[in-house]
N, C-alpha and C. Protein backbone atom coordinates (compact mmCIF):
# COMPACT_ATOMS: atom_id res chain seq x y z
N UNK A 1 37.69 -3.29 -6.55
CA UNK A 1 37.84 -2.02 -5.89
C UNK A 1 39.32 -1.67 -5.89
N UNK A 2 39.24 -0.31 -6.15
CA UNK A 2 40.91 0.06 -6.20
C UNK A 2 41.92 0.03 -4.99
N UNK A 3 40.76 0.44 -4.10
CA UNK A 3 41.30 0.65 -2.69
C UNK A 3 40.36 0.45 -1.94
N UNK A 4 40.85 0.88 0.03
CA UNK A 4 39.96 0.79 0.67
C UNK A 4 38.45 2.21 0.28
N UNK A 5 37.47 1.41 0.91
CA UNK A 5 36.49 2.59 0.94
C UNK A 5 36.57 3.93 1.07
N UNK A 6 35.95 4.53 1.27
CA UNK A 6 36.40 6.16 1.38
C UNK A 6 35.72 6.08 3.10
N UNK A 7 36.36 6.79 3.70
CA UNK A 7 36.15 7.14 5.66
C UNK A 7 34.30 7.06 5.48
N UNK A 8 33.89 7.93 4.62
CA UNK A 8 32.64 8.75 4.30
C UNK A 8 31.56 7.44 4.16
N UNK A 9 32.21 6.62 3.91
CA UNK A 9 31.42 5.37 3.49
C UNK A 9 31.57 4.18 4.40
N UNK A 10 32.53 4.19 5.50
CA UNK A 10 32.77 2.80 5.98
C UNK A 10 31.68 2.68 7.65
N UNK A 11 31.60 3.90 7.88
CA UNK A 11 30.56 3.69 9.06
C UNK A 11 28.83 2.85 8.55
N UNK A 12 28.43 3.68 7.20
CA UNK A 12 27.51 3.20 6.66
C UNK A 12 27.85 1.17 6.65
N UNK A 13 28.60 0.97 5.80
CA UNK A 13 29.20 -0.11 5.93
C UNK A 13 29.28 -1.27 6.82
N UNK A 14 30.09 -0.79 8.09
CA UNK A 14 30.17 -1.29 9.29
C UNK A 14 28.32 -1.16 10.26
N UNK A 15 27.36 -0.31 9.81
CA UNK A 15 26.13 -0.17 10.61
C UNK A 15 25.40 -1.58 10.23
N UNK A 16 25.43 -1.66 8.83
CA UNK A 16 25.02 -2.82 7.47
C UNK A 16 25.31 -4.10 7.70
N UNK A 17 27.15 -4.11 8.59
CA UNK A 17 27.81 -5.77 8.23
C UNK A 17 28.53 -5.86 7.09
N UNK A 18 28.90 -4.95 6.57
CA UNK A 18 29.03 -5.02 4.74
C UNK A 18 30.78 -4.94 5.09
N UNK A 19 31.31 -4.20 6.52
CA UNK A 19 32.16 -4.07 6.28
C UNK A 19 33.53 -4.81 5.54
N UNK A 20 33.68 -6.15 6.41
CA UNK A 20 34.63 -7.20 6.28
C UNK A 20 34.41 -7.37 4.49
N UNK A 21 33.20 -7.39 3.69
CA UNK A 21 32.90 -7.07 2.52
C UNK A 21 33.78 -6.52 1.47
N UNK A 22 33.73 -5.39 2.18
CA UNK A 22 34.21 -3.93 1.01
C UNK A 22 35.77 -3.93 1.52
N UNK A 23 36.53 -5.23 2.20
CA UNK A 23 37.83 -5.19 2.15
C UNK A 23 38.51 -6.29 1.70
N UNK A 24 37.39 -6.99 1.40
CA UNK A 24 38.04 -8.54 0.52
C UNK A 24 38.56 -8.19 -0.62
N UNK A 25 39.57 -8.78 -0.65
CA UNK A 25 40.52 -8.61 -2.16
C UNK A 25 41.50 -7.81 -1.74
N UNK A 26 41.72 -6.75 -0.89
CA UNK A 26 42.92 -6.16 -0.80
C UNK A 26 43.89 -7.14 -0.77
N UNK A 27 44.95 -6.69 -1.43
CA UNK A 27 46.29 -7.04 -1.77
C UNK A 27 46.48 -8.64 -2.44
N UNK A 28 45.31 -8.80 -2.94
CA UNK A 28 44.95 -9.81 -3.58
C UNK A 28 45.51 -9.99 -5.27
N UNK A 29 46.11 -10.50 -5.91
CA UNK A 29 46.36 -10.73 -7.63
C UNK A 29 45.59 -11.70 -8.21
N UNK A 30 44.79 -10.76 -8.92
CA UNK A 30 43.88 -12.03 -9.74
C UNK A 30 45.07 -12.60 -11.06
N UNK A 31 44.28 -13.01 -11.52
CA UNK A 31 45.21 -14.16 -12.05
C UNK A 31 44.29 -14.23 -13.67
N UNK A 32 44.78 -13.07 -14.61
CA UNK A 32 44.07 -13.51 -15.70
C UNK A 32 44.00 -14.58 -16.61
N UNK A 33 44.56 -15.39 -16.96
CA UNK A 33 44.36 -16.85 -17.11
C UNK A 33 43.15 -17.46 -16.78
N UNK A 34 43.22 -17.43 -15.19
CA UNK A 34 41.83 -18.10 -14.44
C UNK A 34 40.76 -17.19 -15.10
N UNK A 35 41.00 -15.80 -14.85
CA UNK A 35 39.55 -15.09 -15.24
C UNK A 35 38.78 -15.54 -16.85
N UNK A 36 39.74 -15.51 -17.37
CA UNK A 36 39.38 -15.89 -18.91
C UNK A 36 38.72 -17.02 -19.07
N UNK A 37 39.65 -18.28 -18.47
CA UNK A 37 38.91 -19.63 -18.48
C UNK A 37 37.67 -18.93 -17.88
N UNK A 38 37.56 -18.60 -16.70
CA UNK A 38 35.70 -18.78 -16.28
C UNK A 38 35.03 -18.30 -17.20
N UNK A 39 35.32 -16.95 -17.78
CA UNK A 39 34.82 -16.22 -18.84
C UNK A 39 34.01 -17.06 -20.18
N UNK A 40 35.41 -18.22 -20.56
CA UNK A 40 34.81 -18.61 -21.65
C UNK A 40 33.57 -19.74 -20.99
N UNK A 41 33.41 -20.40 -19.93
CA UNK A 41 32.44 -21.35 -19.44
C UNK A 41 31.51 -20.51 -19.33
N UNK A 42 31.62 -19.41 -18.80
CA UNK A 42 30.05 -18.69 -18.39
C UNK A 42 29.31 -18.70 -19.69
N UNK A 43 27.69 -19.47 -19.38
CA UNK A 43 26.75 -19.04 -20.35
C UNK A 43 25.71 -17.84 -19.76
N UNK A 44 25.23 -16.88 -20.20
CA UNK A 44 24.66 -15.62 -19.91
C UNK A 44 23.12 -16.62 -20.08
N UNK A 45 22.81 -17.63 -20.69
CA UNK A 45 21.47 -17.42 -21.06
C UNK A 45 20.65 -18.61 -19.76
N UNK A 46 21.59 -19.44 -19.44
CA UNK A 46 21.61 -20.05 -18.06
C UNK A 46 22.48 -19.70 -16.89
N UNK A 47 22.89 -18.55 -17.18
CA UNK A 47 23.46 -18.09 -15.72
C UNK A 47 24.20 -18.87 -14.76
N UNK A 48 24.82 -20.33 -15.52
CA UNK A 48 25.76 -21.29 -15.27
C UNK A 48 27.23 -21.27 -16.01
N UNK A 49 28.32 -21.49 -15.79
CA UNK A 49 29.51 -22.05 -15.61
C UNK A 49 29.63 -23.60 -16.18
N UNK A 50 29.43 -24.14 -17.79
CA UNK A 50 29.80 -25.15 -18.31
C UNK A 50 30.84 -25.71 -17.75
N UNK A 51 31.33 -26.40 -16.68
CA UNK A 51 32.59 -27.29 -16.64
C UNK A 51 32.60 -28.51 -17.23
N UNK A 52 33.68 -29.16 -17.17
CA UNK A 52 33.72 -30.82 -17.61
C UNK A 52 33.07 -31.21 -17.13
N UNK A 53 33.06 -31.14 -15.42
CA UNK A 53 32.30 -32.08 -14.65
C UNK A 53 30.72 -31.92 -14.37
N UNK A 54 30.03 -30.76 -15.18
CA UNK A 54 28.56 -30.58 -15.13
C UNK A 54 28.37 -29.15 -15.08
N UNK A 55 27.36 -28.73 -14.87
CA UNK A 55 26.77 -27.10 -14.47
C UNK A 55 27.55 -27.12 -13.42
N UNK A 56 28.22 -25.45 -13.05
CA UNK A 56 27.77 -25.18 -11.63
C UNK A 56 27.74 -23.53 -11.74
N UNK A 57 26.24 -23.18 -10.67
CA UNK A 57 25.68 -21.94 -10.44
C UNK A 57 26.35 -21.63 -8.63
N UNK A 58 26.17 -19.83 -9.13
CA UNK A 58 26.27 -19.66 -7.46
C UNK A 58 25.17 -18.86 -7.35
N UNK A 59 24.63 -19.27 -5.87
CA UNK A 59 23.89 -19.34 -5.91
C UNK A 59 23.99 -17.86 -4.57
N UNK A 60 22.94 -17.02 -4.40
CA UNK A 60 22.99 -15.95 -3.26
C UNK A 60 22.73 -16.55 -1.59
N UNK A 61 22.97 -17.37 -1.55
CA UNK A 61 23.30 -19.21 -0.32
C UNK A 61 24.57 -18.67 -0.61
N UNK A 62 25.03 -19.38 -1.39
CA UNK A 62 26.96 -19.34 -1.72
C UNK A 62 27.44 -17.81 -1.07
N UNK A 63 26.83 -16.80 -2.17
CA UNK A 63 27.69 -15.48 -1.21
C UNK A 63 27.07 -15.30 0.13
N UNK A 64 26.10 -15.70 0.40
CA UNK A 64 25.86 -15.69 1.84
C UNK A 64 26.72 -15.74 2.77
N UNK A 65 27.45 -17.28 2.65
CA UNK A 65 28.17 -18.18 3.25
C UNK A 65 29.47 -17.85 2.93
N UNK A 66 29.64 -17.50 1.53
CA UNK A 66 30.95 -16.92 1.87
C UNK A 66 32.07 -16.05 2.02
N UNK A 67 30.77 -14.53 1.90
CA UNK A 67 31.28 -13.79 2.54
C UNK A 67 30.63 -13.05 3.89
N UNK A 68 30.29 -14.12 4.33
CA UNK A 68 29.61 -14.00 6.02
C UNK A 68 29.06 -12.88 6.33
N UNK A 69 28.16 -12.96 4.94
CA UNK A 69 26.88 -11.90 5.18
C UNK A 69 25.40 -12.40 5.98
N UNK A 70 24.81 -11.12 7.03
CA UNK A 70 23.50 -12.20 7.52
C UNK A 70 22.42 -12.12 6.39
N UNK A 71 21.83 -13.05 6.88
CA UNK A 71 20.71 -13.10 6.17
C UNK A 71 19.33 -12.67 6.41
N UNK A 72 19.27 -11.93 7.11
CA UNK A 72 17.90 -11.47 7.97
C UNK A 72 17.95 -9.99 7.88
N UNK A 73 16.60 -9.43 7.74
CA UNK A 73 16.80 -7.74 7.63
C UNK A 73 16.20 -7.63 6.84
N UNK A 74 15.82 -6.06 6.69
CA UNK A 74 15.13 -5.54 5.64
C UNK A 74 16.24 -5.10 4.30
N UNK A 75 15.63 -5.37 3.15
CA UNK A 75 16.33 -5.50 1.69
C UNK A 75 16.41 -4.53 1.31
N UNK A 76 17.42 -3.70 0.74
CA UNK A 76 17.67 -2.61 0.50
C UNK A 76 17.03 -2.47 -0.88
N UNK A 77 16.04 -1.99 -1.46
CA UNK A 77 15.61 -1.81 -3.06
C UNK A 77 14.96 -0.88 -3.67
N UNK A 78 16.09 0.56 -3.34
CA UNK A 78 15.50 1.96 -3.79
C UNK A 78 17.16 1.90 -4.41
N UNK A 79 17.30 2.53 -5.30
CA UNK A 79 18.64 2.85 -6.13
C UNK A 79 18.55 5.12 -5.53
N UNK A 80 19.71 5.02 -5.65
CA UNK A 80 20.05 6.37 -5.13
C UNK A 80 20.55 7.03 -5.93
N UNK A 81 20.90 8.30 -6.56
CA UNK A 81 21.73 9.18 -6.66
C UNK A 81 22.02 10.39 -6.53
N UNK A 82 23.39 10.32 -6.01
CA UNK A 82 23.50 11.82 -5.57
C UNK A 82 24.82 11.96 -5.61
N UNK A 83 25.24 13.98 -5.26
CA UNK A 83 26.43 13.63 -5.54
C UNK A 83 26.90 14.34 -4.00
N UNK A 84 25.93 14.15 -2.88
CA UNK A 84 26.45 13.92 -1.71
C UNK A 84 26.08 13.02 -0.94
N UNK A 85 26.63 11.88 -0.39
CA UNK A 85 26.52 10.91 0.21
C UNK A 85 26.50 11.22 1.63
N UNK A 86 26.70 11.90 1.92
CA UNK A 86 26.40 12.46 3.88
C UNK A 86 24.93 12.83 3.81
N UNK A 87 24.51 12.71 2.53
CA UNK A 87 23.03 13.93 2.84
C UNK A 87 21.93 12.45 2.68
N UNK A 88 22.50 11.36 2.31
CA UNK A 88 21.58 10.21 2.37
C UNK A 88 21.43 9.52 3.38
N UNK A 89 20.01 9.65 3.68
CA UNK A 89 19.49 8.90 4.85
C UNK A 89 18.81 7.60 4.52
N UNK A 90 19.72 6.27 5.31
CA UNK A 90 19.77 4.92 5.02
C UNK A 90 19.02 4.57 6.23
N UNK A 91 17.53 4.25 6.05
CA UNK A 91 16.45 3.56 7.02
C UNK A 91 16.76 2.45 8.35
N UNK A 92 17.20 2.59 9.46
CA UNK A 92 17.39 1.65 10.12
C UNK A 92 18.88 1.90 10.38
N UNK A 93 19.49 2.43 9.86
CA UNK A 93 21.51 3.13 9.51
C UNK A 93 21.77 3.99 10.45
N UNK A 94 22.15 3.48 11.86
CA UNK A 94 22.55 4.67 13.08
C UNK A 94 21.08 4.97 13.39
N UNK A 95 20.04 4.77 13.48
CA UNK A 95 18.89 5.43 13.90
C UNK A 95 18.78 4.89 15.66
């Protein structure tokens, strides 16, 4: 993300839990070197990370845990588009 969220978007956000989320990485430098190495370990067809020392997967446990998302709730699985976001009504969102 380039920046913080847009105002328009962070209440949605904060209703969700998502907030602390959509601000990880600020002022953060990735480090292309590292990205590349992972790049070349990732296999697409096992969805694992070849290291020396064996497989390793992450697993949706892992982002759970570490970006201290809950785990309970109803699953968000309608895709949206629009090109006004005030006019979308998110089920359970401020109600």
């Amino acid at each position: 993300m380039s920046g913080p969220p847009s105002s328009l978007m962070e209440n949605y956000l904060r209703e969700a839990g998502f907030w602390h989320v959509a601000t990880i990485g600020q002022g953060c430098k990735l480090d292309p070197k590292l990205i590349s190495a992972l790049i070349e370990r990732w296999r697409p067809e096992t969805h694992t990370f070849h290291l020396p020392c064996g497989e390793c997967i992450i697993t949706l446990e892992d982002m759970q845990l570490q970006l201290g998302l809950l785990g309970n709730g109803s699953a968000l699985t309608e895709s949206v588009q629009s090109a006004d976001w005030g006019a979308i009504h998110i089920p359970g969102a401020g109600e």
